[in-house]
Protein backbone atom coordinates (compact mmCIF):
# COMPACT_ATOMS: atom_id res chain seq x y z
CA UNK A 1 -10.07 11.01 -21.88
CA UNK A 2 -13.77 11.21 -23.12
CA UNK A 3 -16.41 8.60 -21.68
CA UNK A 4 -16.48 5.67 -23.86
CA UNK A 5 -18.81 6.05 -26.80
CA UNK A 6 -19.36 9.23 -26.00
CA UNK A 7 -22.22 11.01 -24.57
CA UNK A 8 -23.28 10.95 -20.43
CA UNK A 9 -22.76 7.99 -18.38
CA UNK A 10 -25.02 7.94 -15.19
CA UNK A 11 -22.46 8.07 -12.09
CA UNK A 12 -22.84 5.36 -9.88
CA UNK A 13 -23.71 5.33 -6.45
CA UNK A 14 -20.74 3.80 -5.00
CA UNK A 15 -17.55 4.78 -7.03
CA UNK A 16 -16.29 1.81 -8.54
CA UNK A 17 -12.84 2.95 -7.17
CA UNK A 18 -13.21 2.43 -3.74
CA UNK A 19 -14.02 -1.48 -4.98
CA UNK A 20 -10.58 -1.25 -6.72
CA UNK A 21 -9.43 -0.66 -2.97
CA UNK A 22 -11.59 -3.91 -1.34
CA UNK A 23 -9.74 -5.84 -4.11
CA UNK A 24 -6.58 -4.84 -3.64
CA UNK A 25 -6.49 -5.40 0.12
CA UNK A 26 -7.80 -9.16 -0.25
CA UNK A 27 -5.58 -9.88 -3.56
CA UNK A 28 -2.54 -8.12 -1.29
CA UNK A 29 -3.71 -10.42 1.78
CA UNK A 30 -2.99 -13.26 -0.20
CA UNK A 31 -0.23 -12.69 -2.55
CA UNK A 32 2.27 -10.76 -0.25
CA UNK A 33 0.80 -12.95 2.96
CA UNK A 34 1.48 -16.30 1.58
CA UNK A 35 5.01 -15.14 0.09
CA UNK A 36 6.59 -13.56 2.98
CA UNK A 37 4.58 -14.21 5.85
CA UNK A 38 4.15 -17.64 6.03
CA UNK A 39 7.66 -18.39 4.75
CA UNK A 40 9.32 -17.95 7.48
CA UNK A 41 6.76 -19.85 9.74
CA UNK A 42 7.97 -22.95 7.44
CA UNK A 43 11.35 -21.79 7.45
CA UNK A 44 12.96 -24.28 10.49
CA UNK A 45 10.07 -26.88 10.25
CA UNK A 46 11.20 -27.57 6.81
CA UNK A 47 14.95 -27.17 7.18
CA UNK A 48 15.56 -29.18 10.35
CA UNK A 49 13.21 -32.19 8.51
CA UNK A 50 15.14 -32.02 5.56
CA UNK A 51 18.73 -31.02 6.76
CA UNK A 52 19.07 -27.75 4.58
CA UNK A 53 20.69 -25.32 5.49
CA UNK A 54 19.30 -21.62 5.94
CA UNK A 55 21.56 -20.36 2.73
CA UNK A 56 19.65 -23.28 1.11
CA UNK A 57 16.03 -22.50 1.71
CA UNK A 58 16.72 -19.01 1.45
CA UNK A 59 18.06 -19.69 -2.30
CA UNK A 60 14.18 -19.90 -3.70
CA UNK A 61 13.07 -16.42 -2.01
CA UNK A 62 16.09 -15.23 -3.94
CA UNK A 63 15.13 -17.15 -7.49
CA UNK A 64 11.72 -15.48 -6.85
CA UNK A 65 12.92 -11.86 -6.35
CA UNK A 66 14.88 -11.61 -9.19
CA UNK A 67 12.11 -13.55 -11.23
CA UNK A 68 9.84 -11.56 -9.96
CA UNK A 69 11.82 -8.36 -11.08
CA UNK A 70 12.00 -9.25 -14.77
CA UNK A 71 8.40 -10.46 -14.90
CA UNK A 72 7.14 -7.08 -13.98
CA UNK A 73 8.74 -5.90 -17.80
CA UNK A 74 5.03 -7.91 -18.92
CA UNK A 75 2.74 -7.09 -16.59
CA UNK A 76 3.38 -3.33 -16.15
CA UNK A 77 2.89 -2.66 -19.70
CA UNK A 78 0.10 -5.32 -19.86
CA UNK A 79 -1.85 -3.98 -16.61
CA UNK A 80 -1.41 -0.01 -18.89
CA UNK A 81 -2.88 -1.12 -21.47
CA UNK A 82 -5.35 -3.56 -20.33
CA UNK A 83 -6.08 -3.59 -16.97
CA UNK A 84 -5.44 -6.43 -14.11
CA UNK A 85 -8.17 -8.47 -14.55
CA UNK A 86 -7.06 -11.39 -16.71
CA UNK A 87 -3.87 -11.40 -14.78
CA UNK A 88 -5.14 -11.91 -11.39
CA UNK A 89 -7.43 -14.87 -12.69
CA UNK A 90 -4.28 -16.06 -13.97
CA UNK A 91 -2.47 -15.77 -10.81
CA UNK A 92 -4.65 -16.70 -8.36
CA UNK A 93 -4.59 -20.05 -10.58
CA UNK A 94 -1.06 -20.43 -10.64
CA UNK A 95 -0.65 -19.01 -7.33
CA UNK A 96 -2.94 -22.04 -5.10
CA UNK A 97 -1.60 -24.68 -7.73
CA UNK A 98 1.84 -23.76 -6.43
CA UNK A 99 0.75 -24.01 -2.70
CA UNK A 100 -0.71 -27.21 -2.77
CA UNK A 101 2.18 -28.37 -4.99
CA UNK A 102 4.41 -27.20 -2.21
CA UNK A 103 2.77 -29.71 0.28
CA UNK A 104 4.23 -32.28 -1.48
CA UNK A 105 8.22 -31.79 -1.80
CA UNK A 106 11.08 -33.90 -0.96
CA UNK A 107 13.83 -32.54 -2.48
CA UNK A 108 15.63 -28.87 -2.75
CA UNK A 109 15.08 -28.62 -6.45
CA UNK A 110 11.23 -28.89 -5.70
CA UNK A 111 11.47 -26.11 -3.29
CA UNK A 112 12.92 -23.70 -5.28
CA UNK A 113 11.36 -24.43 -8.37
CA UNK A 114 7.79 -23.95 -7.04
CA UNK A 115 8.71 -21.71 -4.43
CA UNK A 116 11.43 -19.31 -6.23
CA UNK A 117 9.67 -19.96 -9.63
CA UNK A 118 5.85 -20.67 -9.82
CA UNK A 119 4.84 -19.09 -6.49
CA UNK A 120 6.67 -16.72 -7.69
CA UNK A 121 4.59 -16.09 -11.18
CA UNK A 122 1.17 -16.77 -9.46
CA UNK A 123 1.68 -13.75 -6.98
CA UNK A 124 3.19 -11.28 -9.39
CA UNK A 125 0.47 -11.52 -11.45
CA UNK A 126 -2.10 -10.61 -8.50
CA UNK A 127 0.49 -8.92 -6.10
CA UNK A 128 1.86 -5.32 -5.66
CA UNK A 129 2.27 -4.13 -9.19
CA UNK A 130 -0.77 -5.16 -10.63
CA UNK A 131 -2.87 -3.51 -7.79
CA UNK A 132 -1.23 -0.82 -6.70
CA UNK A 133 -1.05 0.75 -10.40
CA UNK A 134 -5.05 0.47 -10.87
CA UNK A 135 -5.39 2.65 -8.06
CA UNK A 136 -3.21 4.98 -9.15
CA UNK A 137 -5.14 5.67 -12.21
CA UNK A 138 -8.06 5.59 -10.05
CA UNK A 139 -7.09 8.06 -7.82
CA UNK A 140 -4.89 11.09 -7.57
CA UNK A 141 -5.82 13.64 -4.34
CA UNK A 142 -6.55 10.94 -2.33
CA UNK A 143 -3.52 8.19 -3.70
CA UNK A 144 -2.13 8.16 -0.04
CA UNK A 145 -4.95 7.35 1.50
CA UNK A 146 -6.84 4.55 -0.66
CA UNK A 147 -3.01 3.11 -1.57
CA UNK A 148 -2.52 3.02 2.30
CA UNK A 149 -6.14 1.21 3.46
CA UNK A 150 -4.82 -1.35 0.41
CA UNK A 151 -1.89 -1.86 2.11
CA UNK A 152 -3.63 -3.02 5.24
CA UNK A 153 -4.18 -6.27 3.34
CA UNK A 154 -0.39 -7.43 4.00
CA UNK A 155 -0.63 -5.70 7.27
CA UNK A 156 -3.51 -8.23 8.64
CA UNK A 157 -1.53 -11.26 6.88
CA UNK A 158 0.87 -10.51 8.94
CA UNK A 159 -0.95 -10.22 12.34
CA UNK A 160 -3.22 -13.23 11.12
CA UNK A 161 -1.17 -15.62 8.68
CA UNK A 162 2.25 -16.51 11.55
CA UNK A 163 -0.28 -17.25 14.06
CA UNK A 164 -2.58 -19.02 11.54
CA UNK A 165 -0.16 -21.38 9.95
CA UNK A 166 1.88 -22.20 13.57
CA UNK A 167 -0.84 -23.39 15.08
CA UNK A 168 -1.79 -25.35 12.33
CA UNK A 169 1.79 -26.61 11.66
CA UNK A 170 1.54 -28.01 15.33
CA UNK A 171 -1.74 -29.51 14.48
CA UNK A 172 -1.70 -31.25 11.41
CA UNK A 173 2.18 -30.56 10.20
CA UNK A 174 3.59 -28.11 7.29
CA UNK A 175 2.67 -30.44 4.45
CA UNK A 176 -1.17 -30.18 5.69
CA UNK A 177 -0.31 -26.02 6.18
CA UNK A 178 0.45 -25.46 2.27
CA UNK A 179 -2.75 -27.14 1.54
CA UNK A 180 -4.98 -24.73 3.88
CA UNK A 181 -3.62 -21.48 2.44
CA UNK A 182 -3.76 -23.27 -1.32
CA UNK A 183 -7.43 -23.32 -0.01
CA UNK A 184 -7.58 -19.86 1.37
CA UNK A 185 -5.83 -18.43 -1.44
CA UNK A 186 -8.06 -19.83 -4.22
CA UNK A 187 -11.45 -19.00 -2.13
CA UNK A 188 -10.28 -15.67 -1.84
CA UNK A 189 -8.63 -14.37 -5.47
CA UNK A 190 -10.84 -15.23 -7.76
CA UNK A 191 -14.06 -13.45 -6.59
CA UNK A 192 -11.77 -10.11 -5.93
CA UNK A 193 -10.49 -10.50 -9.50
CA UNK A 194 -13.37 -9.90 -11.35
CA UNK A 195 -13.61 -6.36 -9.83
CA UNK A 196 -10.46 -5.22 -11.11
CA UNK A 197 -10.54 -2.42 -13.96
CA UNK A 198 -8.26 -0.69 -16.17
CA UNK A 199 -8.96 3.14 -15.52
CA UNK A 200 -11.75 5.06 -14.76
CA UNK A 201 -12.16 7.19 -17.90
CA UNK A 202 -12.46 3.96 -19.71
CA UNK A 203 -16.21 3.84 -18.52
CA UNK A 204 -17.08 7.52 -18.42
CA UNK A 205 -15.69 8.30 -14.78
CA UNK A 206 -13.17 10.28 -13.30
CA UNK A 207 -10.31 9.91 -11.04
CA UNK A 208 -11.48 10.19 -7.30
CA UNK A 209 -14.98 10.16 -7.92
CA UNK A 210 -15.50 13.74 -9.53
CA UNK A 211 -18.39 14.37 -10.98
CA UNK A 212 -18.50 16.09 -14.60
CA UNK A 213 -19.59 19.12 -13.13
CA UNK A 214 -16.75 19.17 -10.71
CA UNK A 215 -14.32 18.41 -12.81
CA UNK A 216 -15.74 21.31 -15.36
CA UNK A 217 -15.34 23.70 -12.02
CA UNK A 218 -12.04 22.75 -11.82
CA UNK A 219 -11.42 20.24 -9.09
CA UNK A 220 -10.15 17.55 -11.42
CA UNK A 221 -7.06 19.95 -12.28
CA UNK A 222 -4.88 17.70 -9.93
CA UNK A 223 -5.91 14.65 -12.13
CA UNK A 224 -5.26 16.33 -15.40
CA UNK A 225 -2.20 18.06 -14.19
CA UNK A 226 -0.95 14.37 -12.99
CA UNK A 227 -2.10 12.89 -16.24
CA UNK A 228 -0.14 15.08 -18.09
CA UNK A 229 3.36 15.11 -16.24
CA UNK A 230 3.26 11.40 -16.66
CA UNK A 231 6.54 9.78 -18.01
CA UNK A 232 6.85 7.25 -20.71
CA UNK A 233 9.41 4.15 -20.00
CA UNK A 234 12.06 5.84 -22.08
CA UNK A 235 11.48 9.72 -20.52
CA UNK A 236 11.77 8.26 -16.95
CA UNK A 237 15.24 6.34 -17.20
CA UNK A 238 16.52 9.38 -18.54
CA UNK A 239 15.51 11.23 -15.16
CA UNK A 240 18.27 11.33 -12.10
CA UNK A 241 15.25 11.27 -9.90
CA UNK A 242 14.46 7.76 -11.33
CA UNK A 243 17.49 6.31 -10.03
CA UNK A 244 17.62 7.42 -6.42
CA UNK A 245 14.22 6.15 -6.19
CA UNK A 246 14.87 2.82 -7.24
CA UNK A 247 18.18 3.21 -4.78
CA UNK A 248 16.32 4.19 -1.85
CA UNK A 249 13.67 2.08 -1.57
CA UNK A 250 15.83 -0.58 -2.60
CA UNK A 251 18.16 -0.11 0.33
CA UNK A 252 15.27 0.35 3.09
CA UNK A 253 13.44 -3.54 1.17
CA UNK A 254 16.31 -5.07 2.59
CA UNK A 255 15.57 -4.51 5.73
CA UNK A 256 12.13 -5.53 5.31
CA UNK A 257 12.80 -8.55 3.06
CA UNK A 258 15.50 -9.84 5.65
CA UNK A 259 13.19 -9.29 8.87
CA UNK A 260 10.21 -11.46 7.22
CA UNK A 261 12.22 -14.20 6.68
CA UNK A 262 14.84 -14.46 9.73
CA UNK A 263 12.69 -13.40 12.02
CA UNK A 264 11.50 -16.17 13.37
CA UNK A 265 14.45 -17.83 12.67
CA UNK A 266 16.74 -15.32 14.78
CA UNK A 267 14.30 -15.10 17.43
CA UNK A 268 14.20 -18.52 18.38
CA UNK A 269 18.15 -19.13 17.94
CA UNK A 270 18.52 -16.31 20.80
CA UNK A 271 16.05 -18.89 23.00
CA UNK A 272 12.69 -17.31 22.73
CA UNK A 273 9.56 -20.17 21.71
CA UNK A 274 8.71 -20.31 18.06
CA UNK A 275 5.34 -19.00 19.47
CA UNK A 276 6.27 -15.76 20.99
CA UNK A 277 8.27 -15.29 17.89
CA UNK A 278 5.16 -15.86 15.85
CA UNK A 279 3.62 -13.01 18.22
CA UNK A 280 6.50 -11.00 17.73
CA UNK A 281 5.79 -10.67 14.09
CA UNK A 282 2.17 -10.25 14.45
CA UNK A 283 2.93 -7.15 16.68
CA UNK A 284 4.70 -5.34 14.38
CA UNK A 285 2.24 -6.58 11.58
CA UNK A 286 -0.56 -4.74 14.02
CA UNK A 287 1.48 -1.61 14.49
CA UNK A 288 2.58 -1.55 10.76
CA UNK A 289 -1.65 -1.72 9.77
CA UNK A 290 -2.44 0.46 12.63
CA UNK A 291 0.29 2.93 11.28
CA UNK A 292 -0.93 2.86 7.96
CA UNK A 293 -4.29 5.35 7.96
CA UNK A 294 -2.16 8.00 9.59
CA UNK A 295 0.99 8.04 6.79
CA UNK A 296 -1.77 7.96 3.88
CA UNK A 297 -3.44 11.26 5.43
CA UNK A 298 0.16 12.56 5.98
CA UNK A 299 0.89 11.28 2.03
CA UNK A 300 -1.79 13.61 0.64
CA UNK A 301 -0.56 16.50 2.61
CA UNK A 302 2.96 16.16 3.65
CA UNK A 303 6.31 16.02 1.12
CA UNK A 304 6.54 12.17 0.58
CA UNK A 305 9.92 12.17 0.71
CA UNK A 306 10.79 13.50 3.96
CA UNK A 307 7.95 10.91 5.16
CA UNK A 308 9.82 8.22 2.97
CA UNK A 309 12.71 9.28 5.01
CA UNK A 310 10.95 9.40 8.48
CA UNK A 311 10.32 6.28 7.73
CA UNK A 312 13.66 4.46 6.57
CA UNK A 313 15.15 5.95 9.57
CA UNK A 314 13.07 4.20 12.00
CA UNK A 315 12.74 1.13 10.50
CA UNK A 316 16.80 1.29 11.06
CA UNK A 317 16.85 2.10 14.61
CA UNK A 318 13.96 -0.77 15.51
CA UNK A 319 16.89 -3.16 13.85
CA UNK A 320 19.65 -2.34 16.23
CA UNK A 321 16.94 -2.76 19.31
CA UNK A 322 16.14 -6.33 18.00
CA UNK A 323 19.73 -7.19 18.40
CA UNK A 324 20.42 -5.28 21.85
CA UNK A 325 16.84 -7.06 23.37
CA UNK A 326 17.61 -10.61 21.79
CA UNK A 327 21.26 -10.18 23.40
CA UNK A 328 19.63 -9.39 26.89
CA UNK A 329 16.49 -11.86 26.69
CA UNK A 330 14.13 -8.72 26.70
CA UNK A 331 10.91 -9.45 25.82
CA UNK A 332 9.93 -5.97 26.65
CA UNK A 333 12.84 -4.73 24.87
CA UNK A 334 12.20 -6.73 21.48
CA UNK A 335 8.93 -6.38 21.59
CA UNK A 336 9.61 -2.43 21.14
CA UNK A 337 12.15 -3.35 18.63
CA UNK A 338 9.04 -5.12 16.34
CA UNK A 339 6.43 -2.24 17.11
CA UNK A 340 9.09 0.45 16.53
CA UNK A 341 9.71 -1.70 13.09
CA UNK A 342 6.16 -1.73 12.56
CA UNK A 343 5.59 1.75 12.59
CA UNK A 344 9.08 1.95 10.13
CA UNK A 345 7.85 -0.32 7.47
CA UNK A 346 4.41 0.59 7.85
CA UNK A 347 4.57 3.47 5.70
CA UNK A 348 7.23 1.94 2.86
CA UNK A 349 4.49 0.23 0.70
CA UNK A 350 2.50 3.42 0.08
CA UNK A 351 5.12 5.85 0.13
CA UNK A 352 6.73 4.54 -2.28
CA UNK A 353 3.46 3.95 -4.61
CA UNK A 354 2.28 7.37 -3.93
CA UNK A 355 6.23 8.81 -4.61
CA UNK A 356 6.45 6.64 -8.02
CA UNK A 357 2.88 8.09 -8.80
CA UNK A 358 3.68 11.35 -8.09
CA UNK A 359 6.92 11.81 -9.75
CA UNK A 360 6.15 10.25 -12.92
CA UNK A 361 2.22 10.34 -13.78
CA UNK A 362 -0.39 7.51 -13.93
CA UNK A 363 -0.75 7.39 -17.71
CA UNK A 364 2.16 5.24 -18.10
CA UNK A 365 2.91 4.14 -14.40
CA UNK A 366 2.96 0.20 -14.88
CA UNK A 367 5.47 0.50 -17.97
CA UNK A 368 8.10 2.56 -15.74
CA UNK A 369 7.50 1.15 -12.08
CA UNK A 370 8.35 -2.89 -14.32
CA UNK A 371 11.52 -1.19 -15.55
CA UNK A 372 12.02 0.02 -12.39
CA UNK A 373 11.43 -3.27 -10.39
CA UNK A 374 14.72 -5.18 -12.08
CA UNK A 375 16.80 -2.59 -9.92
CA UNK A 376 15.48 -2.18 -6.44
CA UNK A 377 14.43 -6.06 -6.44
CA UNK A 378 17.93 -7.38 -6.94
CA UNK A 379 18.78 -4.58 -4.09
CA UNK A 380 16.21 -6.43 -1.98
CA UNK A 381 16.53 -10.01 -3.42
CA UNK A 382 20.78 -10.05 -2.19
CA UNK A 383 20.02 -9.01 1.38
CA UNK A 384 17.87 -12.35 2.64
CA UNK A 385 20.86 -14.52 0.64
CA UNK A 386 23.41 -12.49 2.11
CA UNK A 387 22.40 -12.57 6.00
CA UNK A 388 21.23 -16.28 5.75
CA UNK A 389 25.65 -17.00 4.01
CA UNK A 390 26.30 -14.71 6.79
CA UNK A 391 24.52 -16.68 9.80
CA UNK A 392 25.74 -19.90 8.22
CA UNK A 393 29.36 -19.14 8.33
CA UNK A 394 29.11 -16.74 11.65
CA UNK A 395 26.83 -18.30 13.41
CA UNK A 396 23.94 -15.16 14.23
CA UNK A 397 22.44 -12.68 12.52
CA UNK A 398 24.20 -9.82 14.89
CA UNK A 399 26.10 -8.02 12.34
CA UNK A 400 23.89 -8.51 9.50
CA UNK A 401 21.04 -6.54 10.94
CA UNK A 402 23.74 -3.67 12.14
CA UNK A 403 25.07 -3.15 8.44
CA UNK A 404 21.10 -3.46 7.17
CA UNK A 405 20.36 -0.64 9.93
CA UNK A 406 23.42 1.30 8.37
CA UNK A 407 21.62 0.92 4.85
CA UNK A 408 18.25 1.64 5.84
CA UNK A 409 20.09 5.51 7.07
CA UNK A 410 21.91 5.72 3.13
CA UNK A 411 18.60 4.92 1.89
CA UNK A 412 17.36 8.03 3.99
CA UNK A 413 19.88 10.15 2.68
CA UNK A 414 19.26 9.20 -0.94
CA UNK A 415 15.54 9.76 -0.78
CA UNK A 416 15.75 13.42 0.85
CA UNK A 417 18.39 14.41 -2.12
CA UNK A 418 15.95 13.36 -4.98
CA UNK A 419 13.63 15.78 -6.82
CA UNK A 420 10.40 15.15 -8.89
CA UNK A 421 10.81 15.58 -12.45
CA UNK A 422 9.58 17.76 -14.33
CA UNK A 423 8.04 16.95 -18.08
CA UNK A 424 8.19 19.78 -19.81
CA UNK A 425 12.33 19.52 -20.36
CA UNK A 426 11.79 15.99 -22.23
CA UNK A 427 8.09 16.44 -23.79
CA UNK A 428 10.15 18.12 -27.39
CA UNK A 429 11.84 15.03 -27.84
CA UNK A 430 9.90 11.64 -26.43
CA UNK A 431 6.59 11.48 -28.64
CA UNK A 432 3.11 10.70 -26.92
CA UNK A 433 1.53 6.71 -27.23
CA UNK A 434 -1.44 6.56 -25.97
CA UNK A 435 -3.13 3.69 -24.33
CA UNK A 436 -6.00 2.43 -25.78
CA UNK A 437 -9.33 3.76 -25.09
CA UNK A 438 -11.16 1.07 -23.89
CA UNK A 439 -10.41 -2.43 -24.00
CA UNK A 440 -12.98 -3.42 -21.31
CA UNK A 441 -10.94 -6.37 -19.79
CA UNK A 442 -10.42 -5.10 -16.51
């Protein structure tokens, strides 16, 4: 796309890119950090005050997943077209209002309407979707990498937030913890907002940096050539590859989605402290940011999908060692389990941004990774329900996280059988909409 207005734009010292990246880590910190993190810190603190049981707390992580899924039909296409600015304001807004709120419940209907429902809203808006497609459009030969030092943002909630909110739950109490991250969360979003953008060409730039003489030598031709294999909405769902994305990853966010809530929650049933289970989380929260560099240097040279693979496989293994350690009253043994888990999951959030990139094109990448969230969110969203119905009726998570292993190896297989698509079979038949130039809202 030409520079807006035409004519040369000076090139800016720092490319404005890599500030896509600072504000993607911090909104990530905050969004993913307070929804999954920090949930399970509250989860037997709240349950044992109130008398739910785990089914019933669990029921609002649930609401949110699948409300979380259908919301990402708006902001995909909005975040296209317009950019993430205006939607992370919005969200970080919604996002502390529900935190604070959350200080103050009494009853289960509270919990899962601002939990499962407004939470919910505020951290879609400035979570995974809305960030992770801006630098996509900012960057194509090195997606892996920037997509990956992003990531770190959950990665550090996770080594930081457990410990964080423990120690203030035995301090001051839970009701005094939702207020502290409202705090955190508001203190932090907003600034990080305003330095979201739509895409690059929208102010005269270029994907990665290039300059216009390197991109008229030919060293943009991976952007271009990625800018023109993207998929509309419509062109993707009619792709086989589309599916056994959605499948894959879907199987392996159980795993993930079950582990950051029950953690805690198993750890301390099998009769270890709720603070070495914080630190149990945090380690595999260090190894998982640790990890993350080294898979975004391997995603920009290596086949995703065998990495994708490398990945789901390990995750499932660490799963089974969690239940063999817990069984024995290991520490040494569980604590591989989590850093073995850590390196597993470490490399799910950018794989799979840098796969969905890669496969279907940045030009329309919010629109098809929304349609695509519906699917491999209700994948994820059943698993936490599931294994909480499960301990409630059994009595311990033991065969839950076996059959999630077992899923985390079909999601394995899935992901090394899919193929990238290629446009030029569907371009005679889908017609071209283009986004709009330059709307300048972020």
């Amino acid at each position: 796309m030409p520079p807006v207005g035409g004519g040369a734009v000076r090139r800016p010292h720092i490319f404005h890119g890599y500030w896509i990246v600072v504000a993607a880590f911090i909104a990530l910190f905050v969004s993913v950090g307070t929804q999954t993190y920090v949930i399970g810190v509250m989860f037997k603190p709240m349950t044992e005050e109130f008398g739910w049981s785990r089914t019933d707390f669990t029921y609002a992580q649930t609401v949110g997943r699948f409300l979380m899924a259908f919301a990402g039909f708006v902001i995909g296409g909005y975040v296209d077209r317009f950019g993430g600015r205006v939607l992370m304001l919005i969200g970080a807004t919604i996002l502390g209002s529900a935190l604070w709120l959350t200080s103050g419940v009494d009853t289960l209907w509270q919990w899962i309407a601002l939990s499962g429902v407004v939470f919910t809203v505020g951290a879609a808006l400035m979570g995974n979707l809305v960030v992770n497609v801006a630098l996509a459009k900012w960057f194509v030969e090195k997606r892996g990498w920037v997509v990956s030092l992003a990531a770190l943002g959950i990665s550090v909630a996770g080594m930081l937030m457990p410990l964080l909110v423990t120690v203030w739950i035995d301090a001051f109490g839970w009701r005094s913890a939702w207020r502290m991250l409202a705090v955190l969360a508001w203190s932090l979003a907003y600034p990080v907002a305003l330095l979201m953008r739509r895409q690059p060409e929208d102010y005269g730039l270029h994907p990665d940096g290039r300059s216009d003489a390197e991109v008229a030598a030919g060293r943009g031709a991976a952007a271009a050539a990625d800018y023109a294999n993207s998929f509309t909405r419509r062109e993707a769902l009619r792709t086989r590859a589309f599916y056994m994305v959605v499948f894959a990853f879907g199987l392996s966010g159980v795993a993930l989605g079950t582990v950051l809530l029950q953690a805690i929650p198993f750890l301390t049933d099998e009769g270890f402290s709720p603070s070495t289970a914080a630190v149990m989380v945090s380690s595999f929260s260090v190894v998982s940011g640790l990890s993350k560099p080294a898979w975004g240097l391997l995603l920009d040279r290596r086949d995703p999908r065998r990495l994708a693979a490398a990945s789901f496989v390990v995750t499932g293994a660490s799963l089974n060692l969690m239940v063999i350690g817990a069984t024995a009253q290991s520490v040494p043994v569980v604590t591989s389990a989590f850093l073995l888990f850590g390196l597993g999951v470490g490399g799910t959030l950018p794989l799979q941004e840098v796969i969905w990139a890669t496969f279907f094109g940045r030009r329309y990448l919010g629109a098809v990774r929304s349609v695509a969230m519906p699917f491999s969110l209700v994948l994820g969203a059943g698993g936490p329900l599931v294994v909480s119905v499960y301990f409630d009726i059994i009595g311990d998570y033991h065969g839950a996280f076996f059959a999630i292993s077992a899923l985390s190896l079909l999601g394995a297989a899935v992901m090394l059988l899919s193929q990238r698509p290629q446009k030029s079979t569907l371009a005679a038949t889908e017609p071209a909409h283009p986004a709009p130039a330059d709307t300048r809202s972020g």
